[in-house]
Protein backbone atom coordinates (compact mmCIF):
# COMPACT_ATOMS: atom_id res chain seq x y z
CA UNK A 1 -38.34 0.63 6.01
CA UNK A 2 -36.68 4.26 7.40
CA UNK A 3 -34.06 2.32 9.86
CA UNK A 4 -33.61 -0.17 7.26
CA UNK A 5 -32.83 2.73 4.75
CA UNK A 6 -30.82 4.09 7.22
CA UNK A 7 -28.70 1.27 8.05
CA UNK A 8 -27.76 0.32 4.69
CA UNK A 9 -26.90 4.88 4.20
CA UNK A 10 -24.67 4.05 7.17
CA UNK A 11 -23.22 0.60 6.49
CA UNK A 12 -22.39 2.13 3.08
CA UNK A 13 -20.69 5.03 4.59
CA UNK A 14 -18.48 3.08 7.06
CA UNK A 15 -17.30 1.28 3.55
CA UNK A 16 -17.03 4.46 1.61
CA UNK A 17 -14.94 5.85 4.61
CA UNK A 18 -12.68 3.15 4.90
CA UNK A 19 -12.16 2.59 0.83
CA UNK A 20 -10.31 6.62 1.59
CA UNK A 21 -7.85 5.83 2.83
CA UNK A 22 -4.53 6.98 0.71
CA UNK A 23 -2.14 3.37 0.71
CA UNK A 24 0.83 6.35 1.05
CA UNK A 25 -0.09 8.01 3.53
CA UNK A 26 0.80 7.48 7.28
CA UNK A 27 2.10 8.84 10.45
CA UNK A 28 5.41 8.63 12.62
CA UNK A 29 4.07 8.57 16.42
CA UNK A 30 4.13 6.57 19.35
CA UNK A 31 1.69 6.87 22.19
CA UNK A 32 -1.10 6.12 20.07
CA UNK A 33 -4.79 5.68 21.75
CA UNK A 34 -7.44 3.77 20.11
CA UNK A 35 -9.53 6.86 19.77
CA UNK A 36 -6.45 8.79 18.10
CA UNK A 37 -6.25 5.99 15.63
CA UNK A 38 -9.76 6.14 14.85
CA UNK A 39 -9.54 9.67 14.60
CA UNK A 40 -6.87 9.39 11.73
CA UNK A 41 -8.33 6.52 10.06
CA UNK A 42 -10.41 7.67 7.63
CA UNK A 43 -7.30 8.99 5.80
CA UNK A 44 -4.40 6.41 6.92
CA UNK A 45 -3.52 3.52 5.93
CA UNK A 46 0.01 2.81 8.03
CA UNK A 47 1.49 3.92 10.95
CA UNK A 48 4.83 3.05 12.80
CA UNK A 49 6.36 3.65 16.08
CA UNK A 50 10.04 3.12 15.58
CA UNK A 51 9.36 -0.13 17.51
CA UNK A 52 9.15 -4.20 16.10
CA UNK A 53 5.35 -4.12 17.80
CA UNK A 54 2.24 -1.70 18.53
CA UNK A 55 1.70 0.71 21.47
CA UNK A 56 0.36 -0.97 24.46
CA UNK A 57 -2.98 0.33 24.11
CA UNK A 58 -3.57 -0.99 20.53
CA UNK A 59 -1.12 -3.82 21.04
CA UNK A 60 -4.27 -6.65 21.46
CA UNK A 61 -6.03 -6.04 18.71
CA UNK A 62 -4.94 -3.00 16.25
CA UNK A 63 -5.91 -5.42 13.41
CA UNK A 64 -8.88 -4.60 13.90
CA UNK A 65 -8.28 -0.82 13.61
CA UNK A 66 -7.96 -1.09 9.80
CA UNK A 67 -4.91 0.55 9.91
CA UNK A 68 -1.20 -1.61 9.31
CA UNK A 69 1.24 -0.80 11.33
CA UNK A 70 4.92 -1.23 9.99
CA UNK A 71 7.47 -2.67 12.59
CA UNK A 72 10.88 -1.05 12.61
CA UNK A 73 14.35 -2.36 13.75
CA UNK A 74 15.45 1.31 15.49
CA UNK A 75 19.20 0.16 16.11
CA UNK A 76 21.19 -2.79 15.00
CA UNK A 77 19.56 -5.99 16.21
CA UNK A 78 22.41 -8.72 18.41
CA UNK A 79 22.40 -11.73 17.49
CA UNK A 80 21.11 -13.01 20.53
CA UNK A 81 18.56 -10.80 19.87
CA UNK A 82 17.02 -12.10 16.35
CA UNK A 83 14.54 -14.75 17.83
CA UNK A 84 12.74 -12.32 20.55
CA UNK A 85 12.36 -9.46 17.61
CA UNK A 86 11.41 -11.89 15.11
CA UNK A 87 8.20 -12.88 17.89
CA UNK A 88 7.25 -9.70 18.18
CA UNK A 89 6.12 -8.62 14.67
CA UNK A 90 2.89 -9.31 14.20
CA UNK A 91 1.05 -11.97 12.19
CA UNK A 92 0.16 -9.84 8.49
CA UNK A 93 3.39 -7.50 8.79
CA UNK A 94 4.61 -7.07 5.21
CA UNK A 95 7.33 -4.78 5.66
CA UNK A 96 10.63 -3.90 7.68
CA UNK A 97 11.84 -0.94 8.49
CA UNK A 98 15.56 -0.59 9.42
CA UNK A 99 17.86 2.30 11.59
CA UNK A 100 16.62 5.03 12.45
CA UNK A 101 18.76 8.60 11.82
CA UNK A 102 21.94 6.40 11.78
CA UNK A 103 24.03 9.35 10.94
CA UNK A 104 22.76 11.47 13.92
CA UNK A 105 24.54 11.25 17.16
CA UNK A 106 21.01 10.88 19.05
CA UNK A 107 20.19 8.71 16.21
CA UNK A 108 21.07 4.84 15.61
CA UNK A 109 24.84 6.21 15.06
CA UNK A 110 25.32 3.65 12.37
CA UNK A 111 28.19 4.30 9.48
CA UNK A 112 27.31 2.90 6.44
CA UNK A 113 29.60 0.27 7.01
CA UNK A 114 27.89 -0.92 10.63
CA UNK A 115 25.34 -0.89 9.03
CA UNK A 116 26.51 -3.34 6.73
CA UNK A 117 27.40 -5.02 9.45
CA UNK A 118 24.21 -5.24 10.95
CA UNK A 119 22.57 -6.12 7.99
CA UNK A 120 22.72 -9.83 7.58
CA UNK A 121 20.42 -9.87 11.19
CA UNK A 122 17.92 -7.38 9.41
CA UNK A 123 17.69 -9.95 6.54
CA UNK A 124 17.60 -13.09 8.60
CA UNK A 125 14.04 -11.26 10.82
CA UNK A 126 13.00 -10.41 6.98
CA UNK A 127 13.31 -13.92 5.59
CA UNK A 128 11.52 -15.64 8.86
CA UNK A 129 8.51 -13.20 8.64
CA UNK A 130 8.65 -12.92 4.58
CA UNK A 131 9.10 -9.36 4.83
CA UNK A 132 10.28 -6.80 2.37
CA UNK A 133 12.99 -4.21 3.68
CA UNK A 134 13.00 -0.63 3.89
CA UNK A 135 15.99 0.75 4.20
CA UNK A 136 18.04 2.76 6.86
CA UNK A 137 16.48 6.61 7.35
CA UNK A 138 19.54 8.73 7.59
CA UNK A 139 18.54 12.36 7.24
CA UNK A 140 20.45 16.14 6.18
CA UNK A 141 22.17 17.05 9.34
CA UNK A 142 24.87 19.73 10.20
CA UNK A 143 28.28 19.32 11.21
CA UNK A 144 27.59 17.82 14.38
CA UNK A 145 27.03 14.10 12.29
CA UNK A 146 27.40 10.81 13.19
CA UNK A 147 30.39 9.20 11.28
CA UNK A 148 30.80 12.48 9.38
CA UNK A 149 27.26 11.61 6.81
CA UNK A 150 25.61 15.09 6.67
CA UNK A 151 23.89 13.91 3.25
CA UNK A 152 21.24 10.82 3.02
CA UNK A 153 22.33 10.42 -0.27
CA UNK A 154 25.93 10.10 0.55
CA UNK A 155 25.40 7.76 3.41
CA UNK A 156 23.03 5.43 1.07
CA UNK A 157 25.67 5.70 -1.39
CA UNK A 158 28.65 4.46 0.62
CA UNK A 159 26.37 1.53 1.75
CA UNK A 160 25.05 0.20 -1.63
CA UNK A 161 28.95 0.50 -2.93
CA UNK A 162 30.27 -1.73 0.44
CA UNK A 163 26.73 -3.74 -0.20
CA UNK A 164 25.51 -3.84 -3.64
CA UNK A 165 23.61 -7.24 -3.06
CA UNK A 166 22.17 -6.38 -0.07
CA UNK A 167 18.34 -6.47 0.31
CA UNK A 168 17.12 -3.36 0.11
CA UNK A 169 13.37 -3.29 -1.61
CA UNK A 170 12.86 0.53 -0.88
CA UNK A 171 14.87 3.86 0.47
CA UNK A 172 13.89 5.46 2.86
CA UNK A 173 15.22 9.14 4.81
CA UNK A 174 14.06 11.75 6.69
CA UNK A 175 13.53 15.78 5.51
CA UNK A 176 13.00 18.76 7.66
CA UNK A 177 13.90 21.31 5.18
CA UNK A 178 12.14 24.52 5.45
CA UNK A 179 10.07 25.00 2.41
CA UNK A 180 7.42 22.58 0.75
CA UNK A 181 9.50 23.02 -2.62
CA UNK A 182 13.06 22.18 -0.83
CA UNK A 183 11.33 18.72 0.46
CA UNK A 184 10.20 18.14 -3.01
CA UNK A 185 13.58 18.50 -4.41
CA UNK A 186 15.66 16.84 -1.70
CA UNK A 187 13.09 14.30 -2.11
CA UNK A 188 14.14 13.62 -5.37
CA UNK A 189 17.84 12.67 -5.04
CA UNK A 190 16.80 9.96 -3.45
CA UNK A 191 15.32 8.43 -6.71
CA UNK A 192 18.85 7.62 -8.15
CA UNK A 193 19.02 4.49 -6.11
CA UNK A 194 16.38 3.06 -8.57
CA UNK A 195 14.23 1.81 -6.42
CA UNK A 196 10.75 3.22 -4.83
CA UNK A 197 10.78 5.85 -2.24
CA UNK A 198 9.12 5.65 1.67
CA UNK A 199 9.65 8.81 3.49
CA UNK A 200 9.28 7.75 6.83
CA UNK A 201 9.81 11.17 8.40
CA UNK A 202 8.60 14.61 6.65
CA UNK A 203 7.95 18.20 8.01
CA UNK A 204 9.67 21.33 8.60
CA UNK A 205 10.90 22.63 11.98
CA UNK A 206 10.09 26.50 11.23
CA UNK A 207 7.69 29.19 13.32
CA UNK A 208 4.83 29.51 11.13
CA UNK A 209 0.86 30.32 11.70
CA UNK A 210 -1.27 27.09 11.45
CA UNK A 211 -1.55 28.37 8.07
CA UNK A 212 1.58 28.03 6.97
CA UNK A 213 2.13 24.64 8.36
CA UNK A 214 -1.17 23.45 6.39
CA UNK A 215 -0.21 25.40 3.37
CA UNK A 216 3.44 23.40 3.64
CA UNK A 217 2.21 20.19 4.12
CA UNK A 218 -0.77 20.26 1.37
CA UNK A 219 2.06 21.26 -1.01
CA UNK A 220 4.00 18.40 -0.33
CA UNK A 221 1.39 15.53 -0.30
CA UNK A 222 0.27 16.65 -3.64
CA UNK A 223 3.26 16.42 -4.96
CA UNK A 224 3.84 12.82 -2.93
CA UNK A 225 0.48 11.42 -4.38
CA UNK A 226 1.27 11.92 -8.10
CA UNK A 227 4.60 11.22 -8.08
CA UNK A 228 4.87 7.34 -8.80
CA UNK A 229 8.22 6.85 -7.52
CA UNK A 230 7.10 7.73 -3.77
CA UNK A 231 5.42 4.73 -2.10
CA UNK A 232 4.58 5.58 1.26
CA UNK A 233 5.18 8.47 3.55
CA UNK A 234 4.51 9.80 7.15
CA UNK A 235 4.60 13.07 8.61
CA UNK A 236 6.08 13.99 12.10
CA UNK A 237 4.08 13.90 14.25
CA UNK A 238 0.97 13.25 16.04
CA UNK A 239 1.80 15.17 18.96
CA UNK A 240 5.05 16.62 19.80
CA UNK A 241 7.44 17.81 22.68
CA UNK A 242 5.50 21.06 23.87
CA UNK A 243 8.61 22.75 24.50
CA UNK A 244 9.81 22.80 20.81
CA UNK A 245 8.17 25.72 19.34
CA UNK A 246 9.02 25.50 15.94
CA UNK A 247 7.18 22.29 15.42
CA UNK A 248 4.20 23.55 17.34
CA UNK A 249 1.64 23.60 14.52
CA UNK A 250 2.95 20.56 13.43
CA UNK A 251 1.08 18.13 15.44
CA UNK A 252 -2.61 16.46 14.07
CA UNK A 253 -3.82 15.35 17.17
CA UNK A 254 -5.23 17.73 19.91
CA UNK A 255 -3.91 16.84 23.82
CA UNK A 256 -7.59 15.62 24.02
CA UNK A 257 -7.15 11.58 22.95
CA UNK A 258 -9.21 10.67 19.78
CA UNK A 259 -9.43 14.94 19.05
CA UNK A 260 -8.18 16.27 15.65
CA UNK A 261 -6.20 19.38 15.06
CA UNK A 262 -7.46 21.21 12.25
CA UNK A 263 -3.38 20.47 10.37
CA UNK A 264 -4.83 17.06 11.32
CA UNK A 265 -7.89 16.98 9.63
CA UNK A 266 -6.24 18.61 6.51
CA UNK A 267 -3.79 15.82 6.23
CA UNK A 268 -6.52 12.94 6.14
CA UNK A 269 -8.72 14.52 3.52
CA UNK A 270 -6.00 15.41 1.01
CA UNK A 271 -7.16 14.04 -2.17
CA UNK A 272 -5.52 11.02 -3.34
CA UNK A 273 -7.07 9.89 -6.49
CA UNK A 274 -5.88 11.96 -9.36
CA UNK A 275 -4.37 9.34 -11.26
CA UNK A 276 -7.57 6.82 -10.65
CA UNK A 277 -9.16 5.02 -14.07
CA UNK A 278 -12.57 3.71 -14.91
CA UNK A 279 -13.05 -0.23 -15.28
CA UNK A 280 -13.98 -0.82 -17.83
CA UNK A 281 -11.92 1.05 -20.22
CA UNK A 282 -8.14 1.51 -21.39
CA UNK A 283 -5.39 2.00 -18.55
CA UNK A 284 -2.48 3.96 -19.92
CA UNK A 285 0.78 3.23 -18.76
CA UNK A 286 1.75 6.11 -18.11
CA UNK A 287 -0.94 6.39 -15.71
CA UNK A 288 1.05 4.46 -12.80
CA UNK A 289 0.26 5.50 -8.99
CA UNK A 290 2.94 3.80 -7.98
CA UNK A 291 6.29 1.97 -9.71
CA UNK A 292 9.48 0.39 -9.40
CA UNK A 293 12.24 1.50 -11.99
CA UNK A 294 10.56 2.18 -15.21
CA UNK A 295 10.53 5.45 -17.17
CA UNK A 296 8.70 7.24 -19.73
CA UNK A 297 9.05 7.54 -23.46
CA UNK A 298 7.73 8.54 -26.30
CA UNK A 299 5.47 6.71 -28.82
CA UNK A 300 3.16 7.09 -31.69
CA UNK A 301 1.67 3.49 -31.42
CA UNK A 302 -2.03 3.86 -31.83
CA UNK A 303 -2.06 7.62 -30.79
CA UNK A 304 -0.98 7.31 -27.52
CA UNK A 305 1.87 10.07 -27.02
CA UNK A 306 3.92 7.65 -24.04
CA UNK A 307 4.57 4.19 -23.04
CA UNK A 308 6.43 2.35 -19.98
CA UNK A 309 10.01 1.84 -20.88
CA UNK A 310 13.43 0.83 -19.52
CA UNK A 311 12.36 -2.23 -18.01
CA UNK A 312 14.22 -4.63 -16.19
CA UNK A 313 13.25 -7.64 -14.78
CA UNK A 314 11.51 -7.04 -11.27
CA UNK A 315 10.76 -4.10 -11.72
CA UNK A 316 6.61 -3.19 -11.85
CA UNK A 317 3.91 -0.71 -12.12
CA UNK A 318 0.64 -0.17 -10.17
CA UNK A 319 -2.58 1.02 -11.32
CA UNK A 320 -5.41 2.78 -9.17
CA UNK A 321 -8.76 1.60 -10.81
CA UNK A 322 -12.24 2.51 -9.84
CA UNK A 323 -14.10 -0.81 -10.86
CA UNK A 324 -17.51 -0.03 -11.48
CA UNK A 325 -18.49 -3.84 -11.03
CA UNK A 326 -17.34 -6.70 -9.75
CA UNK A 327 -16.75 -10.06 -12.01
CA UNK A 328 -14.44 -11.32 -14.12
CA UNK A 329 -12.14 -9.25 -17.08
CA UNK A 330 -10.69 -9.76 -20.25
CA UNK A 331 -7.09 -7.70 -19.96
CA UNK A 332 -5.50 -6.87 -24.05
CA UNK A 333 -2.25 -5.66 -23.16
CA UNK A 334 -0.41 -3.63 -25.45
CA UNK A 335 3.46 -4.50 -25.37
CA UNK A 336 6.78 -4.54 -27.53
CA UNK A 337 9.84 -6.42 -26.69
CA UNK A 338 13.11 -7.55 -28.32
CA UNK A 339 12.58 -11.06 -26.93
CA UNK A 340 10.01 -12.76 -25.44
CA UNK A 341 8.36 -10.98 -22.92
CA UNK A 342 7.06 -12.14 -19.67
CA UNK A 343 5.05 -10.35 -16.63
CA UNK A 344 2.86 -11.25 -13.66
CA UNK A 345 -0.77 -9.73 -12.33
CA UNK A 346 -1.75 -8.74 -8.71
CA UNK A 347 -4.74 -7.57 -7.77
CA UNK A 348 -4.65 -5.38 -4.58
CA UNK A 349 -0.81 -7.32 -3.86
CA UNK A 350 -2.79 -10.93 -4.38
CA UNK A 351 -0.67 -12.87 -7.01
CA UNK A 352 -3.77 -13.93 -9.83
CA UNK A 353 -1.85 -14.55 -12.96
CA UNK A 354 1.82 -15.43 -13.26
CA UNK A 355 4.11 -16.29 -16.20
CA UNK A 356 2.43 -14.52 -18.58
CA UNK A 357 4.41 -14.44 -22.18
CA UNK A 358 4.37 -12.86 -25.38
CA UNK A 359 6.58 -13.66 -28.44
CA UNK A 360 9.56 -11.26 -29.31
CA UNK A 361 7.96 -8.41 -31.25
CA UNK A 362 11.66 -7.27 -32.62
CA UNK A 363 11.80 -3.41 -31.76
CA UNK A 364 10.72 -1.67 -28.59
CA UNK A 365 8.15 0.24 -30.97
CA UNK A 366 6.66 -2.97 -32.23
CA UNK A 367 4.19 -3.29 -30.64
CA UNK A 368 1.53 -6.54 -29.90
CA UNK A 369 -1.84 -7.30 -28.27
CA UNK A 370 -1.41 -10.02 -25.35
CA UNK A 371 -5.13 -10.83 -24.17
CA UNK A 372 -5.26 -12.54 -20.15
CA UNK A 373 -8.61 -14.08 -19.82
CA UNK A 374 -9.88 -14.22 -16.46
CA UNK A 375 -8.96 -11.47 -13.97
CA UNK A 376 -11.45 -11.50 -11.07
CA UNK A 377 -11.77 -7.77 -9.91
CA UNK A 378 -13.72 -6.69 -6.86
CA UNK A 379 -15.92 -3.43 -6.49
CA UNK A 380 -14.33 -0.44 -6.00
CA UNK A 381 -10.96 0.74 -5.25
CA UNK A 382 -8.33 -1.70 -6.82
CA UNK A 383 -5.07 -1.95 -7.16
CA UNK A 384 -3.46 -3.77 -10.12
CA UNK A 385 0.19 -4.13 -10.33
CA UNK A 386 2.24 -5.17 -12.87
CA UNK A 387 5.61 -6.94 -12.25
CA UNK A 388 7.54 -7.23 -15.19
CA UNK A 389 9.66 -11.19 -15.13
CA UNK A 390 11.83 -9.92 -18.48
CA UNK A 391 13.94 -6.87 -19.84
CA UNK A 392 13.64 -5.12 -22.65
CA UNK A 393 10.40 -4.21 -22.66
CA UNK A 394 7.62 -2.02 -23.55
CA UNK A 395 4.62 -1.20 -22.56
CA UNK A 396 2.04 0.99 -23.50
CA UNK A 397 -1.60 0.68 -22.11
CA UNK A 398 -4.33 -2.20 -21.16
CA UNK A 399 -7.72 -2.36 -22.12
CA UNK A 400 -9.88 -3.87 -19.78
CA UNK A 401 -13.40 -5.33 -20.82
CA UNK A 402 -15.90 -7.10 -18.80
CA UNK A 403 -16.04 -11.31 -19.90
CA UNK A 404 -19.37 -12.40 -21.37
CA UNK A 405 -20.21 -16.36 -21.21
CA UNK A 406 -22.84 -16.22 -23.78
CA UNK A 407 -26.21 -15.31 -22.25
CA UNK A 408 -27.81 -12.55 -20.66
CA UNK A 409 -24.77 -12.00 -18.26
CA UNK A 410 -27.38 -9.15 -16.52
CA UNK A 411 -29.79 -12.38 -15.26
CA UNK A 412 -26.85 -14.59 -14.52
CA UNK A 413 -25.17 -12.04 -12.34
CA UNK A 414 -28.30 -10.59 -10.70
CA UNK A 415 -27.87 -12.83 -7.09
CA UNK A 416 -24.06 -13.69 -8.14
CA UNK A 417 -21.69 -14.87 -4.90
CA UNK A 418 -17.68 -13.84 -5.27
CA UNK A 419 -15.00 -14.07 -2.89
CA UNK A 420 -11.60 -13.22 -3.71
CA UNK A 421 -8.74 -13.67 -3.29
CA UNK A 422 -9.21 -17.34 -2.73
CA UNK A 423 -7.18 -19.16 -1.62
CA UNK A 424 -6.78 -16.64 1.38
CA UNK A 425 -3.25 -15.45 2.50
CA UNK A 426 -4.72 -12.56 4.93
CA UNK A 427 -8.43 -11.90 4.47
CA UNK A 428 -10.74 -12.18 1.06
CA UNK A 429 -13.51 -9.82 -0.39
CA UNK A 430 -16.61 -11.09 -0.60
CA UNK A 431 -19.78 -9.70 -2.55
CA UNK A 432 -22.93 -10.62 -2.91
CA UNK A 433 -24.57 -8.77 -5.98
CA UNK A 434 -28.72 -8.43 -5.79
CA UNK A 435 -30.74 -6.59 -7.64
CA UNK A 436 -31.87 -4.63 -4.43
CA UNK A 437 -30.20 -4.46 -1.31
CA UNK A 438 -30.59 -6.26 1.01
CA UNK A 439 -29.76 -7.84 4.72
CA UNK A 440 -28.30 -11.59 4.55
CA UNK A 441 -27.21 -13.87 7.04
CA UNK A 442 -24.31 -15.25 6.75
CA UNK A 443 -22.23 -18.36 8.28
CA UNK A 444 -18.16 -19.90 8.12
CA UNK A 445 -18.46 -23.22 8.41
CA UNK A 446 -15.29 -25.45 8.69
CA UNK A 447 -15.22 -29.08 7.66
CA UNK A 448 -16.21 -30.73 10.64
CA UNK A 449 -19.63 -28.84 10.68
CA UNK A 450 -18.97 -26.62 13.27
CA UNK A 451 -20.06 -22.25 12.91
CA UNK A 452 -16.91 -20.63 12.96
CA UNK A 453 -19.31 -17.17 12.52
CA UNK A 454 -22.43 -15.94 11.62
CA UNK A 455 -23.84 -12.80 11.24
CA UNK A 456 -26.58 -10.76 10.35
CA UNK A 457 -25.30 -7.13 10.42
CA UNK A 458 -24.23 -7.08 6.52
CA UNK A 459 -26.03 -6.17 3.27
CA UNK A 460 -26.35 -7.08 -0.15
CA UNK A 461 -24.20 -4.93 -2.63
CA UNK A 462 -21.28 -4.19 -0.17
CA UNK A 463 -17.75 -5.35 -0.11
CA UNK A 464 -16.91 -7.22 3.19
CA UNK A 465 -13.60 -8.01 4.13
CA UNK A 466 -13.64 -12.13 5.62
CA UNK A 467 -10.70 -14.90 6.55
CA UNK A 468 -8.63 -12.42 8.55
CA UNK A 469 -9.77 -14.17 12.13
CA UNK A 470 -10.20 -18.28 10.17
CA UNK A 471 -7.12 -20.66 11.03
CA UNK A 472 -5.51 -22.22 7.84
CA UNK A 473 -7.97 -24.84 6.54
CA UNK A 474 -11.06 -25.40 4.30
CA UNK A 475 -14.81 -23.88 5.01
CA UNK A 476 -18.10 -23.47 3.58
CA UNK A 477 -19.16 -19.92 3.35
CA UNK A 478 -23.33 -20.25 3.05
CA UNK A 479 -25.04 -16.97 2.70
CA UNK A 480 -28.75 -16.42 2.39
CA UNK A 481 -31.19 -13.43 1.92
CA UNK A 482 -35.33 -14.22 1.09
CA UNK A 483 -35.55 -17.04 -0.73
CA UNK A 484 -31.68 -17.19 -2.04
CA UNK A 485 -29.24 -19.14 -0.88
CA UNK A 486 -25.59 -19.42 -1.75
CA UNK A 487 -22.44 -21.67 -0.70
CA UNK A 488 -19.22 -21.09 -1.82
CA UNK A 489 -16.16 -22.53 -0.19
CA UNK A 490 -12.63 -20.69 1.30
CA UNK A 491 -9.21 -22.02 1.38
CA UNK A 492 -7.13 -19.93 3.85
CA UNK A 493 -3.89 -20.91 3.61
């Protein structure tokens, strides 16, 4: 009974542990080992290399890691060129990242006008891979520039005004300024291109105690966490050039591989969470972890002091919830809009409702309830975005309540089987609710009979990530603990 007790303490753990990790927060480094990943797992969740693919040493199987890495085009890509790149990102990659430093002269040495250029090649890898694009990383230089662009802000300028239709779904730069508050407020220039921020380079490159360099980087990943128009960022680096003394505190990994710093232990356990809310329960707008466009304004609709406003169509707001149970919701939303509005629902980036309308209420403080039936929501740590399909809109908060079909919902529920997402894209939650926990077997089973896996190392009451390894097709899941059994069947597309 002990080592069973135990097991399930540390089964739980490796969950709890993995369920930390901030979806900002990552790191700029190459020369990753699989023990130096592990080591900053707990408080990743991205990483990139300037590179299309993985370090050689995680290259096989960094899926598996738990941690997605984020391929990057470092220079323009030839034509000839397109094909091999495009075969090198990874199956799962959902993002792009494009030049790096063009306006430095050790840099991609890109005006905004090669870039331009260049940019019809980034868009063609993009489209083959469905990817969305980050844009070029130009950084504050001096006078010794690269096409004269000392300013990020002026080089993304010049580019969107040569390129206004360009695909750009997020703007990235770099920012070594000295102080925590001067990377805050360089920071946010950047947020006049309307569109969410990914800071794919951050730190200073100042002499300072270990300290110091803690002290400057908690400051700034507070400030990065509840600000909802950053949407991923990574600090420099995990190790650095020994020989540059002013970034000498700045690396989290110790020259021993898998071996945190103590900077480096700091930056995984910086709290994230702030701006979670309870399921059940109401979800103010103004709550967002993360959005696109948007801003706040003022309201007196039933006593809540601000709403989401300026709204245009694609742009969307995300929600961290901490759902207390898993099962299905009842969603009221609380909206005003001088025509007919229309949104969609994703649940941790899974598409689950789409289309959804409500009549034109007249004024954008006229306000009415639209109720979505239906929303499955998993256990835990979930993300629910909000993409908005209309303009002129408003919205103002969500109240979420748990659906009932009628009976004791308590005994129904007590030995319930979910998966979800399903259909599967990438890989699908699945949850097994008992009244005590428990071990269970459980087996895949595609349609010509055959095990595709079976296990026994899992436990009732946990959330366990499945379909990642499956090839597209239909199986039986079949899961079975004393005298239950279950089937449900996958789709992985």
């Amino acid at each position: 009974m002990i080592k069973k007790l135990l097991s399930t303490i540390l089964v739980l753990f490796t969950f709890l542990t993995i369920a930390a990790q901030s979806p900002k927060r990552g790191i700029a480094y190459g020369y990753h080992s699989k023990a130096d990943m592990l080591a900053l797992k707990p408080g990743l969740s991205w990483w990139y290399n300037w590179s299309p693919e993985p370090d050689a040493d995680l290259n096989s199987d960094y899926e598996s890691l738990g941690v997605e890495f984020v391929p990057m085009a470092w220079g323009k890509v030839n034509d000839a060129d397109v094909d091999a790149f495009i075969n090198k990102i990874k199956p799962g990659a959902k993002y792009l990242i494009a030049f790096n430093e063009p306006n430095f002269n050790d840099g991609s040495r890109l005006t905004p006008q090669d870039a331009v250029n260049a940019w019809v090649n980034i868009e063609k890898i993009a489209t083959a891979k469905n990817l969305e694009i980050i844009s070029a990383s130009p950084a504050y230089n001096g006078p010794d520039s690269y096409g004269g662009y000392s300013d990020p802000v002026a080089w993304h300028t010049d580019f969107f005004k040569l390129c206004p239709t360009c695909k750009v779904d997020f703007i990235a730069f770099h920012t070594y300024d000295a102080t925590a508050g001067s990377v805050i407020g360089v920071t946010g220039l950047l947020k006049k291109f309307n569109r969410p921020l990914w800071i794919t380079e951050f730190s200073n490159r100042v002499i300072q105690s270990a300290e110091e360099k803690i002290a400057f980087m908690k400051e700034i990943l507070t400030s990065y966490e509840n600000d909802p128009d950053i949407f991923r960022y990574s600090w420099y680096s995990g190790r650095v050039n020994p020989s540059w003394k002013d970034m000498a505190e700045n690396p989290l990994l110790d020259k021993e591989s898998g071996v945190l710093r103590p900077i480096g232990k700091e930056y995984i356990n910086v709290p994230y969470t702030a701006k979670k809310i309870n399921v059940p329960g109401r979800i103010l707008a103004n709550r967002h972890y993360r959005r696109k466009g948007t801003t706040l304004q003022s309201t007196s609709d039933s006593n809540i002091t601000q709403n989401v406003g300026s709204i245009d169509e694609g742009d969307w707001n995300e929600f961290m919830l901490n759902v207390t149970d898993a099962g299905t919701y009842n969603l009221t939303f609380r909206m005003a809009s001088i025509n007919e509005g229309k949104f969609d629902i994703l649940v941790n980036d899974v598409l689950v409702k789409t289309d959804e309308t409500f009549p034109a209420t007249g004024d954008f403080q006229t306000y009415t309830n639209k109720i979505v039936n239906g929303v499955n929501l998993p256990i835990g740590e979930v993300y629910l975005k909000i993409k908005f399909k209309s303009n002129d809109m408003n919205f103002n908060f969500i109240d979420v309540t748990k659906a009932t079909l009628g009976i004791d919902e308590s005994e129904f529920e007590k030995d319930n089987l979910t998966l979800y997402p399903n259909p599967v894209k990438h890989q699908s939650i699945l949850h097994v609710k008992s009244a005590t926990t428990e071990p269970f077997t459980i087996q895949i089973i595609d349609m010509k009979g055959t095990i595709c896996y079976s296990s026994t190392d899992y436990f009732t009451n946990q959330d366990i990530k499945i379909g990642e390894k499956l090839a597209s097709g239909v199986y039986i899941v079949n899961v079975s603990y004393g005298a239950i059994k279950k089937s449900i069947k996958i789709i992985k597309n």
